[in-house]
C-alpha atoms as a PDB file:
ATOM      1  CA  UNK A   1     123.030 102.896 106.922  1.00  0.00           C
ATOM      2  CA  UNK A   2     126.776 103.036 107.717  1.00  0.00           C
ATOM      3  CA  UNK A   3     129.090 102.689 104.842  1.00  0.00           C
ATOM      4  CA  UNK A   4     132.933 101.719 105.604  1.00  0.00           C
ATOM      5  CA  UNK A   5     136.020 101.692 102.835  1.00  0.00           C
ATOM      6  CA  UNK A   6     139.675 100.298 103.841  1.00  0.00           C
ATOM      7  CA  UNK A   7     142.489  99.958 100.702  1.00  0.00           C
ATOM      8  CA  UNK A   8     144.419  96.485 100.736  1.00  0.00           C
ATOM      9  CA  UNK A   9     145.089  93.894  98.209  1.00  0.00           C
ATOM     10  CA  UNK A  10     145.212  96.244  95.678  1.00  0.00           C
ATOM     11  CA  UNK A  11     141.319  97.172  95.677  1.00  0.00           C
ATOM     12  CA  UNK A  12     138.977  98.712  97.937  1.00  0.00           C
ATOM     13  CA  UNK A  13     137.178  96.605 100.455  1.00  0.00           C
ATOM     14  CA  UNK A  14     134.022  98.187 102.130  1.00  0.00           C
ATOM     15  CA  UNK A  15     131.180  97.477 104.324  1.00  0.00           C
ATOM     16  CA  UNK A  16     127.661  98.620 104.370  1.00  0.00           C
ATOM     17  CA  UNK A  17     125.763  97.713 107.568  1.00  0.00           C
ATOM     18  CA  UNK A  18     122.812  98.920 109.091  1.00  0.00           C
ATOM     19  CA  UNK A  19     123.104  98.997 112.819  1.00  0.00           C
ATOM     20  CA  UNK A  20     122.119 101.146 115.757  1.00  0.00           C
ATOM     21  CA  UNK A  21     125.062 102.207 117.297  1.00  0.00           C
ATOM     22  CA  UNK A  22     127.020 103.670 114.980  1.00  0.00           C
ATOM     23  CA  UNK A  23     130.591 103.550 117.030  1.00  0.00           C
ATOM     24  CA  UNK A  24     130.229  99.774 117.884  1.00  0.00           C
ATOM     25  CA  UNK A  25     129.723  99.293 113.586  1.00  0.00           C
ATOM     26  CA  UNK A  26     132.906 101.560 112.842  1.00  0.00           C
ATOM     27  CA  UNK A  27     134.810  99.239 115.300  1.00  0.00           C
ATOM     28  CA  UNK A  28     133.495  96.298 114.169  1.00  0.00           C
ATOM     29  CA  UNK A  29     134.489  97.534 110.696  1.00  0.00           C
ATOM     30  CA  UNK A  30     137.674  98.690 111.593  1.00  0.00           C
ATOM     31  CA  UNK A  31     138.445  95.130 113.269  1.00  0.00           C
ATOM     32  CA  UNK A  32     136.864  93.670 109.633  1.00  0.00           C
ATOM     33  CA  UNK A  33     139.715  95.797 107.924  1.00  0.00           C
ATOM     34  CA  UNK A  34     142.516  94.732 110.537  1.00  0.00           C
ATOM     35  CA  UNK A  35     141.902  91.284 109.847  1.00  0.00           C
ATOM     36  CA  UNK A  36     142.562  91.477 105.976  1.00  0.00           C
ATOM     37  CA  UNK A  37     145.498  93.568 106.559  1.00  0.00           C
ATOM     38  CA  UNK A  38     146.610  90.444 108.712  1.00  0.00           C
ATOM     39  CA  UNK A  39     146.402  88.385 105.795  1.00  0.00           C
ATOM     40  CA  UNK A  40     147.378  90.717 103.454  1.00  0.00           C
ATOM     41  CA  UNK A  41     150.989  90.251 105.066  1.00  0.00           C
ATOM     42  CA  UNK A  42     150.759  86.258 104.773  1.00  0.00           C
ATOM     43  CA  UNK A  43     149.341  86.035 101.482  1.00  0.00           C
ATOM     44  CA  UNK A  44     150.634  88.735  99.038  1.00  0.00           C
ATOM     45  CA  UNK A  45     153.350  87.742  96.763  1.00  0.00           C
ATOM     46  CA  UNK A  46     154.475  91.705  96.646  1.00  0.00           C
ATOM     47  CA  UNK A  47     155.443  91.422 100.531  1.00  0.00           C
ATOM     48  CA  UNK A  48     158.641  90.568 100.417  1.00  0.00           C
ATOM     49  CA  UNK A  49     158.608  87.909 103.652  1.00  0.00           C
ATOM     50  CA  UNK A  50     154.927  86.889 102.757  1.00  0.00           C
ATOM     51  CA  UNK A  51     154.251  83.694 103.435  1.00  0.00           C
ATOM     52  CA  UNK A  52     153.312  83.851  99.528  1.00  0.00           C
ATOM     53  CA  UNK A  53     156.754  84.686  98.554  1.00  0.00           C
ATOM     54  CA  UNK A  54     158.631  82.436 101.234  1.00  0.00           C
ATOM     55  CA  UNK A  55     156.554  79.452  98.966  1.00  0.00           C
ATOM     56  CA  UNK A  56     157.685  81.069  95.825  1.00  0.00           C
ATOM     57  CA  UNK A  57     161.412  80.658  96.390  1.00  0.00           C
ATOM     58  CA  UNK A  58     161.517  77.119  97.686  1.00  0.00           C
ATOM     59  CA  UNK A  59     164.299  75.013  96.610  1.00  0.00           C
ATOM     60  CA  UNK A  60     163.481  71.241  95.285  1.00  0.00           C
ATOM     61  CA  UNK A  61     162.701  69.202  98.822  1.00  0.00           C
ATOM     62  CA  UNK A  62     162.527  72.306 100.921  1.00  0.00           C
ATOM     63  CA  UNK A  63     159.586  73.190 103.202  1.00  0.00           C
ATOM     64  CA  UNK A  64     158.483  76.500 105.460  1.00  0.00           C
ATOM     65  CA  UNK A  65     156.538  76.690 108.105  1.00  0.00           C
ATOM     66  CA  UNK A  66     153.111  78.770 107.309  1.00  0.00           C
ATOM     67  CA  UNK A  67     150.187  80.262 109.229  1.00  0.00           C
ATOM     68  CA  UNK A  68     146.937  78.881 109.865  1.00  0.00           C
ATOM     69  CA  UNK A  69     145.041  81.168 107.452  1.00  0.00           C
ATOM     70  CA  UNK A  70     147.632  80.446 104.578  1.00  0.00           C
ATOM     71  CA  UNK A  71     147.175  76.819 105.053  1.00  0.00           C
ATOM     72  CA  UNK A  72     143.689  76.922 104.945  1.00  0.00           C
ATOM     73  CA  UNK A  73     143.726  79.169 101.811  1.00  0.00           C
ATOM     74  CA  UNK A  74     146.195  76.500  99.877  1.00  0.00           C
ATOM     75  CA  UNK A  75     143.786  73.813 101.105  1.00  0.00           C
ATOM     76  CA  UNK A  76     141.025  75.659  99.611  1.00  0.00           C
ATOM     77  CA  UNK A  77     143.286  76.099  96.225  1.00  0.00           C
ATOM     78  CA  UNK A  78     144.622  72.786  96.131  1.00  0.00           C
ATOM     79  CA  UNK A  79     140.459  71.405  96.280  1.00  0.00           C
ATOM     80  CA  UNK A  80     139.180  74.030  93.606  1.00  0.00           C
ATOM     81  CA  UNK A  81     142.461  73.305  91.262  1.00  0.00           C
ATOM     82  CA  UNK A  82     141.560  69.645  91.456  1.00  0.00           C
ATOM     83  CA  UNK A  83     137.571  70.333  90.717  1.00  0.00           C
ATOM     84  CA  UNK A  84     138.155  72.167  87.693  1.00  0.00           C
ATOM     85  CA  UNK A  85     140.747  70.045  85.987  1.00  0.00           C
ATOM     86  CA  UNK A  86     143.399  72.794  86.063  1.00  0.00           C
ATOM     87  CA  UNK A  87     141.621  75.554  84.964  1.00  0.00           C
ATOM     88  CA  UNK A  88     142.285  77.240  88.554  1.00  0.00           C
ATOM     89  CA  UNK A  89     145.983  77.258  89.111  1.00  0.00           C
ATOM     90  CA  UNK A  90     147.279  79.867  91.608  1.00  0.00           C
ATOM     91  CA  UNK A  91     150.677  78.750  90.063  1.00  0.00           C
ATOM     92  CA  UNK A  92     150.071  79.989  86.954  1.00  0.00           C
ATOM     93  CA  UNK A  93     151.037  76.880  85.305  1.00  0.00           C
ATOM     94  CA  UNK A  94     154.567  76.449  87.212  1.00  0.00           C
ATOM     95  CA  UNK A  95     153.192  73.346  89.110  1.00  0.00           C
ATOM     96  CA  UNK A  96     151.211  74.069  91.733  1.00  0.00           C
ATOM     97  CA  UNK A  97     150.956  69.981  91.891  1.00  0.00           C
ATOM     98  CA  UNK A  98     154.348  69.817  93.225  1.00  0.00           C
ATOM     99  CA  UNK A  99     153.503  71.728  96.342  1.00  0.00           C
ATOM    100  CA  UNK A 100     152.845  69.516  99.288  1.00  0.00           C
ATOM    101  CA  UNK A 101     150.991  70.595 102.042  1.00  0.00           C
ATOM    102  CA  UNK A 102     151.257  69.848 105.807  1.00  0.00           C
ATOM    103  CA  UNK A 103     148.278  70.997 107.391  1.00  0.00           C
ATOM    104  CA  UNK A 104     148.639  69.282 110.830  1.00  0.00           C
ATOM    105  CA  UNK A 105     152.084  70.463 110.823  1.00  0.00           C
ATOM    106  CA  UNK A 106     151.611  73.692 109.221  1.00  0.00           C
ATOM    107  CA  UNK A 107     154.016  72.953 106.480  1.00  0.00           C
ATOM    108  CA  UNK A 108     154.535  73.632 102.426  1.00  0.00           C
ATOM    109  CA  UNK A 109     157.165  71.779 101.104  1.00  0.00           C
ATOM    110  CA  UNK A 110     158.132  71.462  97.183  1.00  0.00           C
ATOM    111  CA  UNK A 111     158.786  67.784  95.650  1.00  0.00           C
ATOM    112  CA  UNK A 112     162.013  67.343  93.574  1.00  0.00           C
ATOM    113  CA  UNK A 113     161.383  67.243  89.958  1.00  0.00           C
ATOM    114  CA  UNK A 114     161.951  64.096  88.196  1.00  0.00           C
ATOM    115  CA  UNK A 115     164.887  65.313  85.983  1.00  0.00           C
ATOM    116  CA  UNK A 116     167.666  67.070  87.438  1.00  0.00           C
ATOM    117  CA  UNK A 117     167.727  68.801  84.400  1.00  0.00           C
ATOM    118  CA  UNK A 118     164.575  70.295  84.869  1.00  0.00           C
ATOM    119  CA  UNK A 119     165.009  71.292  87.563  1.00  0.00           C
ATOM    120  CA  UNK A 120     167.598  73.801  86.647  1.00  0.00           C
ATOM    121  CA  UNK A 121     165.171  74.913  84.016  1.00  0.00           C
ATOM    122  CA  UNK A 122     162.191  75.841  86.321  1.00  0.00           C
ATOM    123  CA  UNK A 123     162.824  75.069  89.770  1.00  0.00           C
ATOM    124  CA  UNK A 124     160.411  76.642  91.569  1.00  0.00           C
ATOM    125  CA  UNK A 125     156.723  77.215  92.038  1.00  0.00           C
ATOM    126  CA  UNK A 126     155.652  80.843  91.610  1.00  0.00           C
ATOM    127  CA  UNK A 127     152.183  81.695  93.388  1.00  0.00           C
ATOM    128  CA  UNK A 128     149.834  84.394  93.340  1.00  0.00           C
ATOM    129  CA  UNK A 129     146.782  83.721  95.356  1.00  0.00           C
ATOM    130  CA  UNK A 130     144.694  86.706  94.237  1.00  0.00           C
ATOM    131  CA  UNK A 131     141.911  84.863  92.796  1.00  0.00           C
ATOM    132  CA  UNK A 132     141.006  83.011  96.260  1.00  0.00           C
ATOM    133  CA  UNK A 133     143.116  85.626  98.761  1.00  0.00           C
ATOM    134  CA  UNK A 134     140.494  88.537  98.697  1.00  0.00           C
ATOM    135  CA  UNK A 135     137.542  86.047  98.985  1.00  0.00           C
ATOM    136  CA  UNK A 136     138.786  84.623 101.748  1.00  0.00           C
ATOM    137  CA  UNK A 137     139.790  87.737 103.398  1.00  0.00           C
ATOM    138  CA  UNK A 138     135.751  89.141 103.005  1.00  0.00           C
ATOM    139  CA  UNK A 139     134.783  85.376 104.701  1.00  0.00           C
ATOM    140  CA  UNK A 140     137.176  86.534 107.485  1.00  0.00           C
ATOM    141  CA  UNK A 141     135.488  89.742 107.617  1.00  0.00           C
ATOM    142  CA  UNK A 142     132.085  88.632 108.096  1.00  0.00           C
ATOM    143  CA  UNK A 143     133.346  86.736 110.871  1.00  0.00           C
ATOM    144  CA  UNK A 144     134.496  89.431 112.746  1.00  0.00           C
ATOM    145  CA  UNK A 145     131.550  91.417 111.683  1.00  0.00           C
ATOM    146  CA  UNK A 146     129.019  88.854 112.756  1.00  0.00           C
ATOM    147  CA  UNK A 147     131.031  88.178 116.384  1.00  0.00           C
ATOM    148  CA  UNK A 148     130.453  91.838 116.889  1.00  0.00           C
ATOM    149  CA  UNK A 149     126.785  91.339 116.192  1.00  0.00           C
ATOM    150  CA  UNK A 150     127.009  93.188 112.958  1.00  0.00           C
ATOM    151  CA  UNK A 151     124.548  90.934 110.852  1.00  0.00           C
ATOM    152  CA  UNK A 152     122.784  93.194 108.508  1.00  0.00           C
ATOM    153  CA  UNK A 153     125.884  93.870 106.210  1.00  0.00           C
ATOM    154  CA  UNK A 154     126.938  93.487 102.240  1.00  0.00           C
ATOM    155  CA  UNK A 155     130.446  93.172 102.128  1.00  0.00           C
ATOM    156  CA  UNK A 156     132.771  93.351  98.888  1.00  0.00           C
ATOM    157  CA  UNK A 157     136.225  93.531  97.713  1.00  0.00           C
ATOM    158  CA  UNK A 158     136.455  95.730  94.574  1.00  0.00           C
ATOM    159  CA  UNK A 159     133.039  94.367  93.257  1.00  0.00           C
ATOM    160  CA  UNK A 160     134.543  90.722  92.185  1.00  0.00           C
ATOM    161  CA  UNK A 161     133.559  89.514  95.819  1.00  0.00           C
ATOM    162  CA  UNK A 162     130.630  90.118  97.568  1.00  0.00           C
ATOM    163  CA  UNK A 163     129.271  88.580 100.483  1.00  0.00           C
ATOM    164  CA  UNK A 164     125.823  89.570 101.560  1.00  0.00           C
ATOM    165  CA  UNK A 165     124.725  88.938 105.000  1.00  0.00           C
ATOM    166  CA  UNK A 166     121.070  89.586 106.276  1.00  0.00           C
ATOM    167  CA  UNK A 167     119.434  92.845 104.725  1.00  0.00           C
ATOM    168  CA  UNK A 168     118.567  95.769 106.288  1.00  0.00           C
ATOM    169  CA  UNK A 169     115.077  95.234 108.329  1.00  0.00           C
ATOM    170  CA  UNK A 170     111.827  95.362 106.336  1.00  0.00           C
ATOM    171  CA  UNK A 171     113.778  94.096 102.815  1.00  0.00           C
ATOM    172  CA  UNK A 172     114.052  91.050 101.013  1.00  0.00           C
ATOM    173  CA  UNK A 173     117.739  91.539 100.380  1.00  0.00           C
ATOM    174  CA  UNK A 174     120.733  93.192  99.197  1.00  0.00           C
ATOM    175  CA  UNK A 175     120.380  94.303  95.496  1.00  0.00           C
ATOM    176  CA  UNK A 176     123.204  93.205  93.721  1.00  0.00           C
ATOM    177  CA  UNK A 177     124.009  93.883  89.396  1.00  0.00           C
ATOM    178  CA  UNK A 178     126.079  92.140  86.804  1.00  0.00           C
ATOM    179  CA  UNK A 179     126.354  94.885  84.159  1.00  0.00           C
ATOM    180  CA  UNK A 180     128.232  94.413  81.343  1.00  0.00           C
ATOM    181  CA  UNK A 181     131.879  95.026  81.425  1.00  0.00           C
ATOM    182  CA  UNK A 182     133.824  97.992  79.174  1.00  0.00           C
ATOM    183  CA  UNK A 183     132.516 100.671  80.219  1.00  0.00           C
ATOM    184  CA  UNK A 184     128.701 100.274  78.107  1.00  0.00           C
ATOM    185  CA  UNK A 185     127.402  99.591  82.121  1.00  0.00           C
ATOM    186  CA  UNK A 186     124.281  97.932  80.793  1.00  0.00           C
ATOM    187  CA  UNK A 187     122.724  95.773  83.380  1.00  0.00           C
ATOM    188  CA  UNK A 188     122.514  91.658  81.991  1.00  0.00           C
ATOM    189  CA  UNK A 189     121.080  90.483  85.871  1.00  0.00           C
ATOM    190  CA  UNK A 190     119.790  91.772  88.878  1.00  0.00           C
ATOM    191  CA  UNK A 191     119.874  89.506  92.196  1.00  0.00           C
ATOM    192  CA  UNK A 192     118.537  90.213  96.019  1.00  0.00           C
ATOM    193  CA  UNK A 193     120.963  88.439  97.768  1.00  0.00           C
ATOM    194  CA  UNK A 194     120.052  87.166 101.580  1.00  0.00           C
ATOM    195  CA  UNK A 195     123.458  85.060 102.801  1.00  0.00           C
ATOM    196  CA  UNK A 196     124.852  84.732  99.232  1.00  0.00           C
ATOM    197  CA  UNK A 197     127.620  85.568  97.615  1.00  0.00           C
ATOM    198  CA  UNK A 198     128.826  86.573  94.485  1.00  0.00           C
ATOM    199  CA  UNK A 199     132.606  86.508  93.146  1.00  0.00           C
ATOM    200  CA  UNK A 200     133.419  88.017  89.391  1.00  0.00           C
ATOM    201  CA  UNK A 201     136.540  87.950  86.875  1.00  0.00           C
ATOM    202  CA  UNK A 202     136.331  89.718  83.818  1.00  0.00           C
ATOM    203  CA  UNK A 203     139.026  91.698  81.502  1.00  0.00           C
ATOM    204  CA  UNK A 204     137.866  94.964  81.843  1.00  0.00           C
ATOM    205  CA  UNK A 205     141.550  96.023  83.367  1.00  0.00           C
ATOM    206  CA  UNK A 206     143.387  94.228  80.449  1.00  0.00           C
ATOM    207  CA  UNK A 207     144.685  90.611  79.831  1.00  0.00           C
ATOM    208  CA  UNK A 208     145.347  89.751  83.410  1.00  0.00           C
ATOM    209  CA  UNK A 209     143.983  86.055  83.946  1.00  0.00           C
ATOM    210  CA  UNK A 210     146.619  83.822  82.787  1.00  0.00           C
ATOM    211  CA  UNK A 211     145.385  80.655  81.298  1.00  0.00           C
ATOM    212  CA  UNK A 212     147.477  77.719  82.946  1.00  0.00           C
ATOM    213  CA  UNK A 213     146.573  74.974  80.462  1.00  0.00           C
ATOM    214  CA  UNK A 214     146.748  76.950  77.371  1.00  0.00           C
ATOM    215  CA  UNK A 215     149.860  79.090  79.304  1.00  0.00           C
ATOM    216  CA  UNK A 216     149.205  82.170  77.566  1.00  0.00           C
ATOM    217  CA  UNK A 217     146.598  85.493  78.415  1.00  0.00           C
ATOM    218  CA  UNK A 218     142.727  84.076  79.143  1.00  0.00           C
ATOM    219  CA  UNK A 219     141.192  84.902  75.511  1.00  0.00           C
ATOM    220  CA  UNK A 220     137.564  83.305  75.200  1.00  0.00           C
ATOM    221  CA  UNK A 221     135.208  84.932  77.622  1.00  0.00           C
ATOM    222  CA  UNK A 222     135.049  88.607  79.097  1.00  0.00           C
ATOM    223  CA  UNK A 223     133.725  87.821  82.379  1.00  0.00           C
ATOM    224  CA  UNK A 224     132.317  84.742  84.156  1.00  0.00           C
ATOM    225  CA  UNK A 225     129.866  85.422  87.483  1.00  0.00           C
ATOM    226  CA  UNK A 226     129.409  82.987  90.341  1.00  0.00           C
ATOM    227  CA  UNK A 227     126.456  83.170  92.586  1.00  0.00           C
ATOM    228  CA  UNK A 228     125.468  80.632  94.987  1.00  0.00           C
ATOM    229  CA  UNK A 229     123.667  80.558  98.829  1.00  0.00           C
ATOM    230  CA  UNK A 230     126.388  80.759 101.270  1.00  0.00           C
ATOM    231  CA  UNK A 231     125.802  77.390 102.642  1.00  0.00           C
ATOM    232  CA  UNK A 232     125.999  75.805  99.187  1.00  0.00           C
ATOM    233  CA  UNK A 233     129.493  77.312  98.833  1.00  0.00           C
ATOM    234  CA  UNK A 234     130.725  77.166 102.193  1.00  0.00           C
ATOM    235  CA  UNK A 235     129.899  73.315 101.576  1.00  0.00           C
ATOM    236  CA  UNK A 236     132.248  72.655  98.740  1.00  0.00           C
ATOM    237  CA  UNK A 237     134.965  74.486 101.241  1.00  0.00           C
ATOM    238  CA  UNK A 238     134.683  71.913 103.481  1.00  0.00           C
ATOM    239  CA  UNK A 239     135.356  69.001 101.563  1.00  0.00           C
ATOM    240  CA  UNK A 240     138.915  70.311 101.802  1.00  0.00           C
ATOM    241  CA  UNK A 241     138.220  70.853 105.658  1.00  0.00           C
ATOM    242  CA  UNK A 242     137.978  74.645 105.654  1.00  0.00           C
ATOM    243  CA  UNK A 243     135.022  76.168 107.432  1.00  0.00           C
ATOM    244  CA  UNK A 244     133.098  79.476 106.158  1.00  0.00           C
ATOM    245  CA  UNK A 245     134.945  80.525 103.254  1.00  0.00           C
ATOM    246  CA  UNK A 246     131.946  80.629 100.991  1.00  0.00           C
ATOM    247  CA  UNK A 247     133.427  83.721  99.170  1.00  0.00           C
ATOM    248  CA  UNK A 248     136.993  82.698  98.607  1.00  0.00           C
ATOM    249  CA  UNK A 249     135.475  79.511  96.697  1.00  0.00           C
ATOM    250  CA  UNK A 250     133.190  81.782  94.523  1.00  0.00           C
ATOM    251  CA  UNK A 251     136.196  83.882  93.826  1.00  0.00           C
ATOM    252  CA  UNK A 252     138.418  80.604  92.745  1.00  0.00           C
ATOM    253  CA  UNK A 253     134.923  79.173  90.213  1.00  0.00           C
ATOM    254  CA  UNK A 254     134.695  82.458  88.665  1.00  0.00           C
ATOM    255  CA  UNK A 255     138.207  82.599  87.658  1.00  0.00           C
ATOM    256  CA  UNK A 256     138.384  79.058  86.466  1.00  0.00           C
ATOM    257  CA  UNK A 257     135.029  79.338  84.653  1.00  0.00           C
ATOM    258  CA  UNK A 258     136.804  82.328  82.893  1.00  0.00           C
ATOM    259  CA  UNK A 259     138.976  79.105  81.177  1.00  0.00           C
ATOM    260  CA  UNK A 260     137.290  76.093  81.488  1.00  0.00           C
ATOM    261  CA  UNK A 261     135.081  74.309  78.765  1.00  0.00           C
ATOM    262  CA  UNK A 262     131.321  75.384  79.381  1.00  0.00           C
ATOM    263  CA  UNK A 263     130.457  71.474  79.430  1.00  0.00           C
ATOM    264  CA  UNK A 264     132.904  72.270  83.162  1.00  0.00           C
ATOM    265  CA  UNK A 265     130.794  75.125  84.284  1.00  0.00           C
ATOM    266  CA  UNK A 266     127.359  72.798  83.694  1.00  0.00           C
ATOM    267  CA  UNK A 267     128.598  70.091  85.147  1.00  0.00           C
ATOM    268  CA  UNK A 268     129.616  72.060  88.118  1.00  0.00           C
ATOM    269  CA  UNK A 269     126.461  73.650  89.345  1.00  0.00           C
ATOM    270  CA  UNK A 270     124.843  70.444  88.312  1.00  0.00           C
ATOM    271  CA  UNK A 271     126.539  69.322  90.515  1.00  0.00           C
ATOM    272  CA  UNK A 272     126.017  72.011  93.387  1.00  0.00           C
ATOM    273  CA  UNK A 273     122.429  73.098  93.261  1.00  0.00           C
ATOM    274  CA  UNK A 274     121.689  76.360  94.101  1.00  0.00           C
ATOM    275  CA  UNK A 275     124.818  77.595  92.137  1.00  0.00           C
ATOM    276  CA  UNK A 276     124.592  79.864  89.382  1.00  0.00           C
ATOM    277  CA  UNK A 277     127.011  80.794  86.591  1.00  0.00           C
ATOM    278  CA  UNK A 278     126.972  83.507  83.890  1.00  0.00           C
ATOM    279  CA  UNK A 279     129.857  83.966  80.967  1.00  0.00           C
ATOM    280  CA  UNK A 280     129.734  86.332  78.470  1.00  0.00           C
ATOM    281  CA  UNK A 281     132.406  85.982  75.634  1.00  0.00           C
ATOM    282  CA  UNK A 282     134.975  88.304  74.757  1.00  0.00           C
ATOM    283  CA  UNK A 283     133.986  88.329  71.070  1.00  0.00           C
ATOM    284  CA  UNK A 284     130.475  90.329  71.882  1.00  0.00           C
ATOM    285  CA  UNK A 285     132.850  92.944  73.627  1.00  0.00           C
ATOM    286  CA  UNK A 286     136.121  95.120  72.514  1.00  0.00           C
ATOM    287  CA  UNK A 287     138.999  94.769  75.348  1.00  0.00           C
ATOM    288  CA  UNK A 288     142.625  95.945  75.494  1.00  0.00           C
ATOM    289  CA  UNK A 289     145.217  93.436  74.748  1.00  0.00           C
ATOM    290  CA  UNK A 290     148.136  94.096  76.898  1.00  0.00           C
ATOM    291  CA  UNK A 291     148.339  92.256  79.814  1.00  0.00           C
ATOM    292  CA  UNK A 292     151.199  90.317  82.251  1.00  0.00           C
ATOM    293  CA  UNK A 293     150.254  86.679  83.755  1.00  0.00           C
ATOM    294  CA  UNK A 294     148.103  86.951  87.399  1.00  0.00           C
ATOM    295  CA  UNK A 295     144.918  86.318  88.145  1.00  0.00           C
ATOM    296  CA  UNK A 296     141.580  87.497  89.446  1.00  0.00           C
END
């Protein structure tokens, strides 16, 4: 068992693998890590020339010119905000609606507002992508991983996404835990995971998902868990023509299921079977209450 650990995106990412030759899994690990530091640099709103931040200080009818992994990550966002009514909005509630998106061309533009008055009031659209940006960097990872033939791997990113590949030989799966948040650690589900992933939100470190609707701190629920087979989620990703980024959708659900109305989150793996969903609400647990908008 090789075990792997690279700092980006403000969390840990790591790799556990089980492989042979241990030189060729360090190198396919350290490619893994080079990739998300790649798209680290387009999608973080902290980098000052991000493509992120280059969005976030459009000018009504402006546009930039994006990479291909940004684009593919606001396709992904623009499909889950439409799926749950809102209640995923990497704007934070600054109109993420307004954003129009290119993808032939490579191109974000921002529509005019309908009131020039409004415009001086809120022109722009702020985004943070951090509740699809890590999820899509571990998809990117395991496709570097499995190119180098590294296929018996569990990757994560901080613990709120997880992307299991095959297990190590002779077992069933990887064995994952949802344990309760706030530091009681009790264990509420185990899972062996074979091509699954998980993705997690919770406000264990404080008030930091930002209800767009209601545009104040999220207040109901504690955490919210998505688990699903890979294919299942790697499905919804293509309806908005992205390809294997299984992870990145899980990451968007749990954060919106963190908001939405649980009639939403039944409707939704109704709707995708072979997803799972668990919420636990805030009132069973005692959580800080200072907190700036973001999400996770």
């Amino acid at each position: 068992m090789h075990r792997f650990r690279h700092a980006a995106m403000a969390t840990q990412f790591e790799v556990r693998c089980t492989h042979p030759n241990a030189d060729r899994a360090r190198q396919a690990a350290n490619e893994a890590f080079a990739a998300v530091d790649r798209l680290e640099h387009l999608l973080s709103r902290f980098v000052e020339n991000s493509d992120i931040a280059r969005i976030s200080r459009l000018s009504p009818g402006e546009s930039t010119i994006v990479a291909f992994e940004t684009m593919k990550c606001l396709q992904l966002a623009r499909l889950m905000f439409t799926e749950t009514g809102g209640a995923f909005d990497p704007s934070l509630g600054t109109g993420f609606e307004r954003l129009q998106l290119f993808p032939g061309e490579f191109v974000v533009g921002l529509q005019p507002l309908a009131f020039p008055e409004a415009e001086r009031a809120g022109e722009s659209v702020s985004l943070d992508l951090g509740a699809i940006g890590k999820g899509y960097a571990v998809d990117r990872m395991a496709d570097v991983l499995e190119e180098w033939e590294v296929t018996e791997a569990l990757i994560d990113a901080g613990y709120s996404s997880v992307l299991a590949l095959e297990p190590p030989a002779g077992k069933p799966g990887w064995p994952l835990t949802l344990s309760q948040p706030g530091g009681a650690g009790s264990v509420l589900v185990r899972l062996t995971a074979r091509q699954q992933v998980l993705g997690a939100s919770g406000l264990q470190k404080g008030q930091h998902i930002w209800d767009p609707i209601a545009r104040a701190p999220a207040q109901a629920r504690a955490a919210a868990w998505v688990s699903a087979p890979r294919p299942v989620l790697a499905g919804i990703g293509r309806l908005a023509g992205v390809e294997d980024s299984a992870a990145a959708v899980a990451d968007a659900l749990s954060t919106a299921f963190m908001i939405g109305p649980a009639a939403g989150i039944d409707a939704c793996c109704r709707i995708h079977p072979g997803l799972e969903a668990w919420v636990l609400e805030r009132e069973l647990l005692h959580f800080p209450t200072a907190g700036t908008p973001g999400t996770g």
